[in-house]
PDB file of N, CA and C in Angstrom:
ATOM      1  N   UNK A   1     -20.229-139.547  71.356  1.00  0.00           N
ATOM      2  CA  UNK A   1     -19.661-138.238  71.081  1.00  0.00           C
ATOM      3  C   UNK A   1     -20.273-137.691  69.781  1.00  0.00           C
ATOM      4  N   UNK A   2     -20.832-136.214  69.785  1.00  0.00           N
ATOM      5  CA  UNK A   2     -21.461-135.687  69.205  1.00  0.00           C
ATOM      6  C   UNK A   2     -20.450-135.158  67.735  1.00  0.00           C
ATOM      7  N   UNK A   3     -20.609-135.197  66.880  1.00  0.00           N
ATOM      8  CA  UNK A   3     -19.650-134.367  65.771  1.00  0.00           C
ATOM      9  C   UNK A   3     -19.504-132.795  65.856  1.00  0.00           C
ATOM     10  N   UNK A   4     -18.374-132.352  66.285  1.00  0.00           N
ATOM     11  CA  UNK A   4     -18.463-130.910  66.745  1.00  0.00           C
ATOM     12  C   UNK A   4     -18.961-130.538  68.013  1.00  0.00           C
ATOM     13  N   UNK A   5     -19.392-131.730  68.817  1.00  0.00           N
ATOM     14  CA  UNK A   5     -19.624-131.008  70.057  1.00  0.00           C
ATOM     15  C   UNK A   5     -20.993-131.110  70.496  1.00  0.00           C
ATOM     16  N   UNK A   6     -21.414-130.072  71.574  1.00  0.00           N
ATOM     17  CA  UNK A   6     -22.340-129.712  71.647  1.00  0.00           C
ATOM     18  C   UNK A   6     -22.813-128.545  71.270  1.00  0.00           C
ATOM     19  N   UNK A   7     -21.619-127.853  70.026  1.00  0.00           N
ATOM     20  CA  UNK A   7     -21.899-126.978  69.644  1.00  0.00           C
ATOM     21  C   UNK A   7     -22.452-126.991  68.200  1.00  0.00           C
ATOM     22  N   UNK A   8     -22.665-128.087  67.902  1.00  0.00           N
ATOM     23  CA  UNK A   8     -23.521-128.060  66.681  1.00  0.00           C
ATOM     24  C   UNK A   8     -24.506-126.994  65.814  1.00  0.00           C
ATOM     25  N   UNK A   9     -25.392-127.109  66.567  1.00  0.00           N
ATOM     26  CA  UNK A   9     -26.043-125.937  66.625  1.00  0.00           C
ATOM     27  C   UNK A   9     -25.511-124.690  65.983  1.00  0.00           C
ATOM     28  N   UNK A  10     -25.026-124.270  66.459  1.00  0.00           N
ATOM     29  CA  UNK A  10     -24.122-123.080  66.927  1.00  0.00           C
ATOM     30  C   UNK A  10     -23.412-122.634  65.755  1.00  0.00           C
ATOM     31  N   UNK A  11     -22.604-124.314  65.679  1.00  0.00           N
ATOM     32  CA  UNK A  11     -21.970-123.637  63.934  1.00  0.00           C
ATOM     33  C   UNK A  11     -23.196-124.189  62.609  1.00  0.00           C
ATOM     34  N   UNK A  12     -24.063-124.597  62.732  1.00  0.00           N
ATOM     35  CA  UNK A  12     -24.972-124.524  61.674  1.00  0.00           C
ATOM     36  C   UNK A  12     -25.715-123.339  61.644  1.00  0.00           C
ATOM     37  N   UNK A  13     -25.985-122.603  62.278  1.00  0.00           N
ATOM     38  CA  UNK A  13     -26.580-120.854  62.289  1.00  0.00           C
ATOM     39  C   UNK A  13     -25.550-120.385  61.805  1.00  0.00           C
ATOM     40  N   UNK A  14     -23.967-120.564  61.995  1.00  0.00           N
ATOM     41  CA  UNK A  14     -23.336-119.613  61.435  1.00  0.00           C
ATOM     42  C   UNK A  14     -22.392-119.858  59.879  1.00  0.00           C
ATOM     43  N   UNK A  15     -23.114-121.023  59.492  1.00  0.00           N
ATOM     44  CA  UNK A  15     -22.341-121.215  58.433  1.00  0.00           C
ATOM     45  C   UNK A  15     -24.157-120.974  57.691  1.00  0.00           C
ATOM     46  N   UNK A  16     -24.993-121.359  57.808  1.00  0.00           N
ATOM     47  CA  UNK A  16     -26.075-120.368  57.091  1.00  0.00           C
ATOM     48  C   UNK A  16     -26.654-119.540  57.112  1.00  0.00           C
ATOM     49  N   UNK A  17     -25.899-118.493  58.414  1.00  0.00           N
ATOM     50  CA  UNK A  17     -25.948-117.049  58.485  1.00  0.00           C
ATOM     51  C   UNK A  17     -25.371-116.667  57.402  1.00  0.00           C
ATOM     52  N   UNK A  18     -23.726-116.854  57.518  1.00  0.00           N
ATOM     53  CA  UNK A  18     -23.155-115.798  56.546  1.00  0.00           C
ATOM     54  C   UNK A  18     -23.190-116.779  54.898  1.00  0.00           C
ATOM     55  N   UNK A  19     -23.737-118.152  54.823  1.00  0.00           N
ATOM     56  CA  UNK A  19     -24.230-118.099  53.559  1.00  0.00           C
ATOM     57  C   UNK A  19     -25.462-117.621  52.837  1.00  0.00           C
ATOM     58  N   UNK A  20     -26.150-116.875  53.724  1.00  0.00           N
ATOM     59  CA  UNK A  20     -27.279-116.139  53.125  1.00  0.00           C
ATOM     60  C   UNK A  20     -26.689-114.676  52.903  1.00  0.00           C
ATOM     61  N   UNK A  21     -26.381-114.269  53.903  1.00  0.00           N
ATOM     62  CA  UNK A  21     -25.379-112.936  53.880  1.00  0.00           C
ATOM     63  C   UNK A  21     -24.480-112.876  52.251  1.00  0.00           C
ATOM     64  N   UNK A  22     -23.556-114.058  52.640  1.00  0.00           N
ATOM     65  CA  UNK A  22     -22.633-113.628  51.611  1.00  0.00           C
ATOM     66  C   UNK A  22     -23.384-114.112  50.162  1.00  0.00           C
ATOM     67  N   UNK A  23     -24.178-114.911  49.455  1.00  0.00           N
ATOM     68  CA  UNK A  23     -24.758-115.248  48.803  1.00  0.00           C
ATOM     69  C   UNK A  23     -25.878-114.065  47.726  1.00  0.00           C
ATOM     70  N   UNK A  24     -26.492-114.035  48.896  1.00  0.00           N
ATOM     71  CA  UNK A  24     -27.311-112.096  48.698  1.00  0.00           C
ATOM     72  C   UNK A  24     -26.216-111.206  48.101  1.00  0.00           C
ATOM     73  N   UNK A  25     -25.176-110.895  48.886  1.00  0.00           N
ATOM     74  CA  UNK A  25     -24.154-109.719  48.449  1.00  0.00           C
ATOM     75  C   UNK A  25     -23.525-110.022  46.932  1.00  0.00           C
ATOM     76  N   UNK A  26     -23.248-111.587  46.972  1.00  0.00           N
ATOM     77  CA  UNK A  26     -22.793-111.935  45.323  1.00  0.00           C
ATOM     78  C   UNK A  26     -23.960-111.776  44.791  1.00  0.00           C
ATOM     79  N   UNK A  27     -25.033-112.008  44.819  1.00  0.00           N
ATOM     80  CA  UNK A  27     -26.312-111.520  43.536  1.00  0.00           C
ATOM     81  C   UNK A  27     -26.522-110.339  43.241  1.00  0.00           C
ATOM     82  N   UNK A  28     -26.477-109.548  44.446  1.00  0.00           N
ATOM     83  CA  UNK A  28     -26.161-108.392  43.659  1.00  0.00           C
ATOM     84  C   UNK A  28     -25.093-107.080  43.216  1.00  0.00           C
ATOM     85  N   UNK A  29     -23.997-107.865  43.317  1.00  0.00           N
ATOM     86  CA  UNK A  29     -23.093-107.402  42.794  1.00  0.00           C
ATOM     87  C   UNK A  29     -22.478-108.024  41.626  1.00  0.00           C
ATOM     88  N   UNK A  30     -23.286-108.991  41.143  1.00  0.00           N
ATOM     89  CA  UNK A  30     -22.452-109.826  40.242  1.00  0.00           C
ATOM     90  C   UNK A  30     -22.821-109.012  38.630  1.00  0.00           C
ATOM     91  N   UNK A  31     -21.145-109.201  38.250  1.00  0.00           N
ATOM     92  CA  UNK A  31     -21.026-108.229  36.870  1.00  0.00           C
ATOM     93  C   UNK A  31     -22.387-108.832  35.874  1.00  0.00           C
ATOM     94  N   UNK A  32     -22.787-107.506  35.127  1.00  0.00           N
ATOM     95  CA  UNK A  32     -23.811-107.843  34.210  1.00  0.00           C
ATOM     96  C   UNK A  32     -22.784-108.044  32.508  1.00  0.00           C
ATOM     97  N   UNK A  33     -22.898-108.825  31.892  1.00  0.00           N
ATOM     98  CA  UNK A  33     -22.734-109.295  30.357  1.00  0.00           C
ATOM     99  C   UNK A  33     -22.377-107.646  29.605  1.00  0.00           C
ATOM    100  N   UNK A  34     -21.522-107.321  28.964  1.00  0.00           N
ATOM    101  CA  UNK A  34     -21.774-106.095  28.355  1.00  0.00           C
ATOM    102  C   UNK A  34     -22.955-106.441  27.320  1.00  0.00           C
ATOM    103  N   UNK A  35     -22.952-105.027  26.771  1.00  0.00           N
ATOM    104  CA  UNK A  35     -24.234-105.032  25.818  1.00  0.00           C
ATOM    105  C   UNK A  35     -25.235-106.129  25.910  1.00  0.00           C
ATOM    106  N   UNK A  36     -25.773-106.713  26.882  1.00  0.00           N
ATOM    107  CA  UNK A  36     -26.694-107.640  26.876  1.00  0.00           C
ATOM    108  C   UNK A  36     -27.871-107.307  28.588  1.00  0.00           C
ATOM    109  N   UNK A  37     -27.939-106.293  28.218  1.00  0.00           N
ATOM    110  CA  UNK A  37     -29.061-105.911  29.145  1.00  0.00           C
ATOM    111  C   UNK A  37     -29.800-106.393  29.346  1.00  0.00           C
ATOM    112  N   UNK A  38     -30.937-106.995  28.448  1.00  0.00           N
ATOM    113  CA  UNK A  38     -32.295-107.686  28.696  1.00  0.00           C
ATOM    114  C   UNK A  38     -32.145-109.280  28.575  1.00  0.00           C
ATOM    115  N   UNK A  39     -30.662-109.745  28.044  1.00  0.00           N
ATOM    116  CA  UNK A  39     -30.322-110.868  28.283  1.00  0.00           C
ATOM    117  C   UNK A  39     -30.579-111.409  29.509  1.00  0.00           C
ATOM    118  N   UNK A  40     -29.821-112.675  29.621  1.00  0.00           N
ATOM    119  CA  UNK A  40     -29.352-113.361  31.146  1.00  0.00           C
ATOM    120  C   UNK A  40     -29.947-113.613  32.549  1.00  0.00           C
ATOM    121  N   UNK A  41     -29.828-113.572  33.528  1.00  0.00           N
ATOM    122  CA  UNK A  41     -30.489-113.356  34.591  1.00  0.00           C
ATOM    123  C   UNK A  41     -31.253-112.023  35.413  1.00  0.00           C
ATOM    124  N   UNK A  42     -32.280-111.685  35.569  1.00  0.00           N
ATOM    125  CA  UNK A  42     -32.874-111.208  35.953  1.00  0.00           C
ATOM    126  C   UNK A  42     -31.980-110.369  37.167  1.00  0.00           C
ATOM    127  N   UNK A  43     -32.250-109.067  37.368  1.00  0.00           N
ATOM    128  CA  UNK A  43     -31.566-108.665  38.683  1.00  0.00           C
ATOM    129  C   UNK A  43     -32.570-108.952  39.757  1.00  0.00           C
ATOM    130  N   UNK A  44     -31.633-109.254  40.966  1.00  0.00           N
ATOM    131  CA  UNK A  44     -32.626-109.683  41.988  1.00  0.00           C
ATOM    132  C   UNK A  44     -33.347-108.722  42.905  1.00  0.00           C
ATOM    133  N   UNK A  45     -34.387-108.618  43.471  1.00  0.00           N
ATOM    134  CA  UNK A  45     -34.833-107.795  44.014  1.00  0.00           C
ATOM    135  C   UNK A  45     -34.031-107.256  45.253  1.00  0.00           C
ATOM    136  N   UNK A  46     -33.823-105.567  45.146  1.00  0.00           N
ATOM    137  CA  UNK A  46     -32.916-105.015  46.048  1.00  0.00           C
ATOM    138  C   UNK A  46     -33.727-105.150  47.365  1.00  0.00           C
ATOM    139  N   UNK A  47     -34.773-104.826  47.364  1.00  0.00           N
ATOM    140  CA  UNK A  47     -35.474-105.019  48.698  1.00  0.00           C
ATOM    141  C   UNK A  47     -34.995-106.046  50.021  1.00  0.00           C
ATOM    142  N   UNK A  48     -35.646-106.969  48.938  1.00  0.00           N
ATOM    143  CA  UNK A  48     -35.632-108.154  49.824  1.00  0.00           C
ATOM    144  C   UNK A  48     -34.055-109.077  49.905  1.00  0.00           C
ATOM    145  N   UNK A  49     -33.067-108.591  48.654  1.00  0.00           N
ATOM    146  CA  UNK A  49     -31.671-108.734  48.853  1.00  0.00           C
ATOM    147  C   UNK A  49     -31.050-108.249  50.442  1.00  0.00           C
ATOM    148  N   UNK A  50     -31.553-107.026  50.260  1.00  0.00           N
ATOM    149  CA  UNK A  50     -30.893-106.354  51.684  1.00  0.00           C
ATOM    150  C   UNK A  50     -31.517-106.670  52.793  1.00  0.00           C
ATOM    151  N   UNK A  51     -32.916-107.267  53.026  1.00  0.00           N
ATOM    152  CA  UNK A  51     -33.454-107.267  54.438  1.00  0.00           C
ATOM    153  C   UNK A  51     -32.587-109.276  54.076  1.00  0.00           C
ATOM    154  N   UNK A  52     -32.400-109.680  53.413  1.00  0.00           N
ATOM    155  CA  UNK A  52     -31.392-111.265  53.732  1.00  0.00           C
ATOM    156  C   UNK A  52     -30.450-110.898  53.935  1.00  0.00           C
ATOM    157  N   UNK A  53     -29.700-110.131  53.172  1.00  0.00           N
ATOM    158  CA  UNK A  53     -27.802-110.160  54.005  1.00  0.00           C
ATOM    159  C   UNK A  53     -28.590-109.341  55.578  1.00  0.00           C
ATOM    160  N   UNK A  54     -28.924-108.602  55.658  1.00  0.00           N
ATOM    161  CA  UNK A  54     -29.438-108.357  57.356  1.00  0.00           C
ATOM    162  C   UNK A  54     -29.652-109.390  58.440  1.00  0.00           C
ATOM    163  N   UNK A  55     -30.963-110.296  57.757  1.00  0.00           N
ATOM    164  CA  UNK A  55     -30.602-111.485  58.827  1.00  0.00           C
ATOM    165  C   UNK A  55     -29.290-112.485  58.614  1.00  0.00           C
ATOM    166  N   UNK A  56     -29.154-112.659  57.352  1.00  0.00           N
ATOM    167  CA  UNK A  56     -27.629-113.772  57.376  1.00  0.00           C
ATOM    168  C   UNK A  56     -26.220-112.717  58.119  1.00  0.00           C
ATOM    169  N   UNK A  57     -26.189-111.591  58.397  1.00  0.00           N
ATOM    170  CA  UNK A  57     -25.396-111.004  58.915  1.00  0.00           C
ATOM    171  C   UNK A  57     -25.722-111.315  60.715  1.00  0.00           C
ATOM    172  N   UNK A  58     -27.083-110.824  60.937  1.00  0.00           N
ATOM    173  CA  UNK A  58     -27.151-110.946  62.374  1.00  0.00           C
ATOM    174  C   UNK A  58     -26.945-112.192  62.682  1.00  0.00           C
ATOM    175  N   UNK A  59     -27.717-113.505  62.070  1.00  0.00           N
ATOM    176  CA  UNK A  59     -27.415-114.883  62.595  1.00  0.00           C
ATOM    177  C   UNK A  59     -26.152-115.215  63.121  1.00  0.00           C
ATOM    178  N   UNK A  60     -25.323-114.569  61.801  1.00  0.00           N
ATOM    179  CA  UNK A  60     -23.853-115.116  62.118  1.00  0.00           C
ATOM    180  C   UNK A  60     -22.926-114.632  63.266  1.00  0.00           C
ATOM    181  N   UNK A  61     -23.459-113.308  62.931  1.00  0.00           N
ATOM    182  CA  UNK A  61     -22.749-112.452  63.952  1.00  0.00           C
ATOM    183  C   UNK A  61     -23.486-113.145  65.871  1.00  0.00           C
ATOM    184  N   UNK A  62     -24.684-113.291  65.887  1.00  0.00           N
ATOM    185  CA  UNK A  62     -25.145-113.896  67.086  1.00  0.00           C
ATOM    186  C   UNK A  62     -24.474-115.355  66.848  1.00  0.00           C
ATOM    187  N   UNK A  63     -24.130-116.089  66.052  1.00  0.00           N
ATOM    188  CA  UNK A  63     -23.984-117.211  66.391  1.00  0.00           C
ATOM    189  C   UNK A  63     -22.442-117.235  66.948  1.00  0.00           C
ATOM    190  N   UNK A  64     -21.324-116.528  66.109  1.00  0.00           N
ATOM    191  CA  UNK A  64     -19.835-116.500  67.120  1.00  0.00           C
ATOM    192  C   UNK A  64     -19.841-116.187  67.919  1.00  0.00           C
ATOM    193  N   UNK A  65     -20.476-114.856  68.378  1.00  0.00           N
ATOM    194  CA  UNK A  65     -20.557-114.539  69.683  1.00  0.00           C
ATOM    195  C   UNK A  65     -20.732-115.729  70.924  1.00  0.00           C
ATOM    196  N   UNK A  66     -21.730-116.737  70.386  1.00  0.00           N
ATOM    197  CA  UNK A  66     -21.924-117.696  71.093  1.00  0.00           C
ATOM    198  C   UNK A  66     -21.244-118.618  71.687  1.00  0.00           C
ATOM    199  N   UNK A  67     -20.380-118.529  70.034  1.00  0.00           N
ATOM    200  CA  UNK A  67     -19.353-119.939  70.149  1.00  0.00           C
ATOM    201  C   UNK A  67     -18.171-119.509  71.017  1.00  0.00           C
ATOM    202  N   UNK A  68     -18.098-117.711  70.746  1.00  0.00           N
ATOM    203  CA  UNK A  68     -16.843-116.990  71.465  1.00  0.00           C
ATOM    204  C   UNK A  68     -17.216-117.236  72.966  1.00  0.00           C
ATOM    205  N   UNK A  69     -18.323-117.304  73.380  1.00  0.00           N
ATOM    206  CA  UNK A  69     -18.830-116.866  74.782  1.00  0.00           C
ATOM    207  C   UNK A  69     -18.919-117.968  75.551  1.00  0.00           C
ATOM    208  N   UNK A  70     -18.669-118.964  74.810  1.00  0.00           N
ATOM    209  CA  UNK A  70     -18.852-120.277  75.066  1.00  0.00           C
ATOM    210  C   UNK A  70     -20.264-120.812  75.353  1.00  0.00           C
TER     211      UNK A  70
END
């Protein structure tokens, strides 16, 4: 007997779907330091922020569907 099934799969796309998704969305929303602008971490690139929550959104979203659909 398999752990989780034979749906393994299934929930590993969707637990690193929406951790790319949700991961992306905390970087760039995460509060900046007052008065310390050129401090701290770098902001991350919006570009390529948004085309990752895109695929970590679709993965996930295709992967329940799956699990919903059986």
């Amino acid at each position: 007997m398999v752990f989780l099934g034979d749906d393994i799969l299934r929930w590993l796309v969707l637990a690193l779907g929406a951790a790319l998704a949700v991961g992306n969305i905390l970087a760039l929303t995460r509060p900046r330091p007052p008065g310390a602008a050129g401090e701290g971490l770098p902001r991350p690139p919006l570009g390529r922020s948004l085309v990752m929550v895109a695929l970590g959104t679709l993965a996930a979203i295709w992967a329940l569907a799956s699990l919903v659909a059986g």
